[in-house]
Protein backbone atom coordinates (compact mmCIF):
# COMPACT_ATOMS: atom_id res chain seq x y z
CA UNK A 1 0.00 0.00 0.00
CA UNK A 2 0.89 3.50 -0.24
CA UNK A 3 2.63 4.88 2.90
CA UNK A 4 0.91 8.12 4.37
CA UNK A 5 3.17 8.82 7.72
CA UNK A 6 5.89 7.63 8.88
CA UNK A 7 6.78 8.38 12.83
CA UNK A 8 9.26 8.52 15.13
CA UNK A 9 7.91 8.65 18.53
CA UNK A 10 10.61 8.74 20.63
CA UNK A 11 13.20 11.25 20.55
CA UNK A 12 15.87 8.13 20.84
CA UNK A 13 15.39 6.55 17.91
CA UNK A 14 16.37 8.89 15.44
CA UNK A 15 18.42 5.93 13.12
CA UNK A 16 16.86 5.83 10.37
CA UNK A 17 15.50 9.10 9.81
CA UNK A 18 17.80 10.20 6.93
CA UNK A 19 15.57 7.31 5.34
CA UNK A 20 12.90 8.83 5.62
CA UNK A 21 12.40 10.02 1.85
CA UNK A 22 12.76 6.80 0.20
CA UNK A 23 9.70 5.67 1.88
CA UNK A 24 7.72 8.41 -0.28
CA UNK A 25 5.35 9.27 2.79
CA UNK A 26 3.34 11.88 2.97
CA UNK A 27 4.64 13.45 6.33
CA UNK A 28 7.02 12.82 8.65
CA UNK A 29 5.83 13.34 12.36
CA UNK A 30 8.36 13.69 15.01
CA UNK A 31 8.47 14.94 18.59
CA UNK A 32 9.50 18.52 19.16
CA UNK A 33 13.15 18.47 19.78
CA UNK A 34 13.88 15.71 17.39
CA UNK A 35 17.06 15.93 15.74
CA UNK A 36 16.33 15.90 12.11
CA UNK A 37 19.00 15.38 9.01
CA UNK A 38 19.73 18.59 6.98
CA UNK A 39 19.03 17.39 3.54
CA UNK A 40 15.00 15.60 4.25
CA UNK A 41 12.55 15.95 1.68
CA UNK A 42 9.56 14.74 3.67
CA UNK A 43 7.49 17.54 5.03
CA UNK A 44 7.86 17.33 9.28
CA UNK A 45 4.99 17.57 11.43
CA UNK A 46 4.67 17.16 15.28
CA UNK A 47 3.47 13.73 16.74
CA UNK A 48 0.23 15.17 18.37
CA UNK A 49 -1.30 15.77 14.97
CA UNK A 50 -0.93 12.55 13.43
CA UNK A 51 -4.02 11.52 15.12
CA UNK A 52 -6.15 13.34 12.72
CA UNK A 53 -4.10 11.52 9.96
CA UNK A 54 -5.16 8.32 11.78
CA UNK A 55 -8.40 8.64 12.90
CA UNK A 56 -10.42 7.20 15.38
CA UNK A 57 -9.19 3.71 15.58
CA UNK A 58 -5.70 4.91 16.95
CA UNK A 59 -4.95 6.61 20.51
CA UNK A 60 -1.90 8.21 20.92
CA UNK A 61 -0.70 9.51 24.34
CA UNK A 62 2.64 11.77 25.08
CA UNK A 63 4.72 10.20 28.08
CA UNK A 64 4.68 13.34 30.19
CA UNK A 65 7.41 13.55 33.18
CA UNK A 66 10.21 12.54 31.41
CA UNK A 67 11.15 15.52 28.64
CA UNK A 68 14.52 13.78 27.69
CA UNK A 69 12.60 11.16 25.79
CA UNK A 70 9.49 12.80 24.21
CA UNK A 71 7.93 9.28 23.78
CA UNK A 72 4.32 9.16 22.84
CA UNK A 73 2.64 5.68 22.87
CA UNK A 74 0.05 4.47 20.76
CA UNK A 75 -3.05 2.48 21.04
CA UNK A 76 -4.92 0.24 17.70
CA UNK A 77 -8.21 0.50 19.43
CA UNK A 78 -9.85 -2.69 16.71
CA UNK A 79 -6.77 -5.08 17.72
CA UNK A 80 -6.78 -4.10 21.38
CA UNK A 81 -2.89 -3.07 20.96
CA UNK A 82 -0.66 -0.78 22.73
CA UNK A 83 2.69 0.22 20.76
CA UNK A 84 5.16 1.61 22.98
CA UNK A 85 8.62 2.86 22.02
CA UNK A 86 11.24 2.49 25.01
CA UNK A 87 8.23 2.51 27.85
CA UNK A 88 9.17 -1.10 28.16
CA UNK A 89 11.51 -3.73 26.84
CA UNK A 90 11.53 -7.62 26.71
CA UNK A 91 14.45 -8.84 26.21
CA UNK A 92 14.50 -12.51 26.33
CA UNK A 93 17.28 -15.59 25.81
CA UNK A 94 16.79 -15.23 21.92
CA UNK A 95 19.08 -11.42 22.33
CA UNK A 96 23.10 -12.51 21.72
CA UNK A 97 24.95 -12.59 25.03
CA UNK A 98 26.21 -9.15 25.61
CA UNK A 99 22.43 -8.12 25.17
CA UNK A 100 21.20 -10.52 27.68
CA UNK A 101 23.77 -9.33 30.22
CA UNK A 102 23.83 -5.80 30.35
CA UNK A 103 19.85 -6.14 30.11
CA UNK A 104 20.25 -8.76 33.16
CA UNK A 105 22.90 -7.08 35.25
CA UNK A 106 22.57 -3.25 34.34
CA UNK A 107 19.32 -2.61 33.64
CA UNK A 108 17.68 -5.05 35.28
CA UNK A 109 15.17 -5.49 32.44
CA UNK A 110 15.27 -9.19 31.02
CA UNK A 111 13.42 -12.02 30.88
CA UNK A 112 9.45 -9.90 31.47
CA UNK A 113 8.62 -7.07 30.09
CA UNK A 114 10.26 -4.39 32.08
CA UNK A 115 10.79 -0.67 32.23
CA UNK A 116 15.35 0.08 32.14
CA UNK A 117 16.61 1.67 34.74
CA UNK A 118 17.79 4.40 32.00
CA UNK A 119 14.35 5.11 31.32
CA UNK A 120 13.33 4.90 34.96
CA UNK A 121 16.46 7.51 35.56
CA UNK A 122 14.53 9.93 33.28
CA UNK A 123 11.77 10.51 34.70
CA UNK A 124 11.68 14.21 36.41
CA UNK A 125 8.20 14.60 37.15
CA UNK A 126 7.22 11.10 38.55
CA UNK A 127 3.78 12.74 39.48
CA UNK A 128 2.66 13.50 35.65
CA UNK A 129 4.30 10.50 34.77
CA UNK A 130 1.98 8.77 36.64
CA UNK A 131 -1.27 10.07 35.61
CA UNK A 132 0.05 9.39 31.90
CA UNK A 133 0.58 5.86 32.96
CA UNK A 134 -3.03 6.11 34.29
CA UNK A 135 -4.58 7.09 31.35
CA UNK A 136 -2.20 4.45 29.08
CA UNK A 137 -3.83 1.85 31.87
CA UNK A 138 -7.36 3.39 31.06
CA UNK A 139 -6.99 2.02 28.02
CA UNK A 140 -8.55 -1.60 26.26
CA UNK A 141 -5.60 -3.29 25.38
CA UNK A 142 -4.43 -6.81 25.58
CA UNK A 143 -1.26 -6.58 22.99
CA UNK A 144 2.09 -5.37 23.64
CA UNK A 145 4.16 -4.09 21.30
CA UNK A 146 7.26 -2.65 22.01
CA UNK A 147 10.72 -0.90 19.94
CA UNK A 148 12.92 -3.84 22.06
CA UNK A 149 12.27 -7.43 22.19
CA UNK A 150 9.50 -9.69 22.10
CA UNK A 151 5.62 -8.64 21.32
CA UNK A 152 3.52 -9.96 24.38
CA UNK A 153 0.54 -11.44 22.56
CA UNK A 154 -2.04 -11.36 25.29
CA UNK A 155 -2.06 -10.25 28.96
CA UNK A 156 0.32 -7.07 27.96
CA UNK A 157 -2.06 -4.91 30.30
């Protein structure tokens, strides 16, 4: 099909945004702050209004409390399924061995799905962080899908 958007919703994972043109996409919606390549093509737009560009059967949510990362999370309201950026990871014994360890040992995030201690270390408002949390928990979803590791199929709530 034709690709409309293309998103980054994280201000982390900016890798393979100076691919962004070859993908032919309408827009290309980004957290304010992101760091964008000089030379793109692709008209930029903020995360927030690619809801309109969705429509109803998508939620998406900004991560407030922790500025650093921008993330917004999204919800696929017919397929009950959250899509989450670095919220959580789950890393599991199928990640190489250098993976498995520092996700074992220093970020105590393997093995479940877990929130990283580096993510954890950027919160700065733990109180709006929460109540974004809240609402994400508000939500219908059974589905897990994250940017890191394996996609919890049911029970992701």
């Amino acid at each position: 099909g034709e690709v409309r958007a293309v998103c980054d919703a994280t201000l982390y994972h900016d890798t393979f945004s100076r691919h962004v043109d070859v993908l032919g996409a309408g827009a290309y919606y980004v957290p304010d702050g992101f760091a964008l390549p000089r030379d793109l093509r692709t008209p930029v737009r903020p995360v927030r209004e690619l809801a309109a560009v969705l429509g109803g059967d998508f939620g998406i949510l900004p991560l407030h409390g922790c500025p650093r990362m921008s993330e917004f999370v999204f919800l696929h309201r017919p397929s009950r399924t959250l899509v989450v950026c670095d919220l959580v990871f789950h890393i599991g014994p199928e990640a190489d061995f250098w993976t498995r360890f520092f996700f074992r040992y220093g970020n105590r995030a393997y093995g479940r799905p877990s929130m990283t201690r580096i993510f954890r270390m950027g919160i700065r408002d733990r109180q709006a962080f929460e109540r974004s949390m809240e609402e994400i928990l508000a939500w219908d979803f059974d589905t897990l899908i994250m940017g890191h590791g394996r996609v919890v199929m049911s029970g992701g709530k």
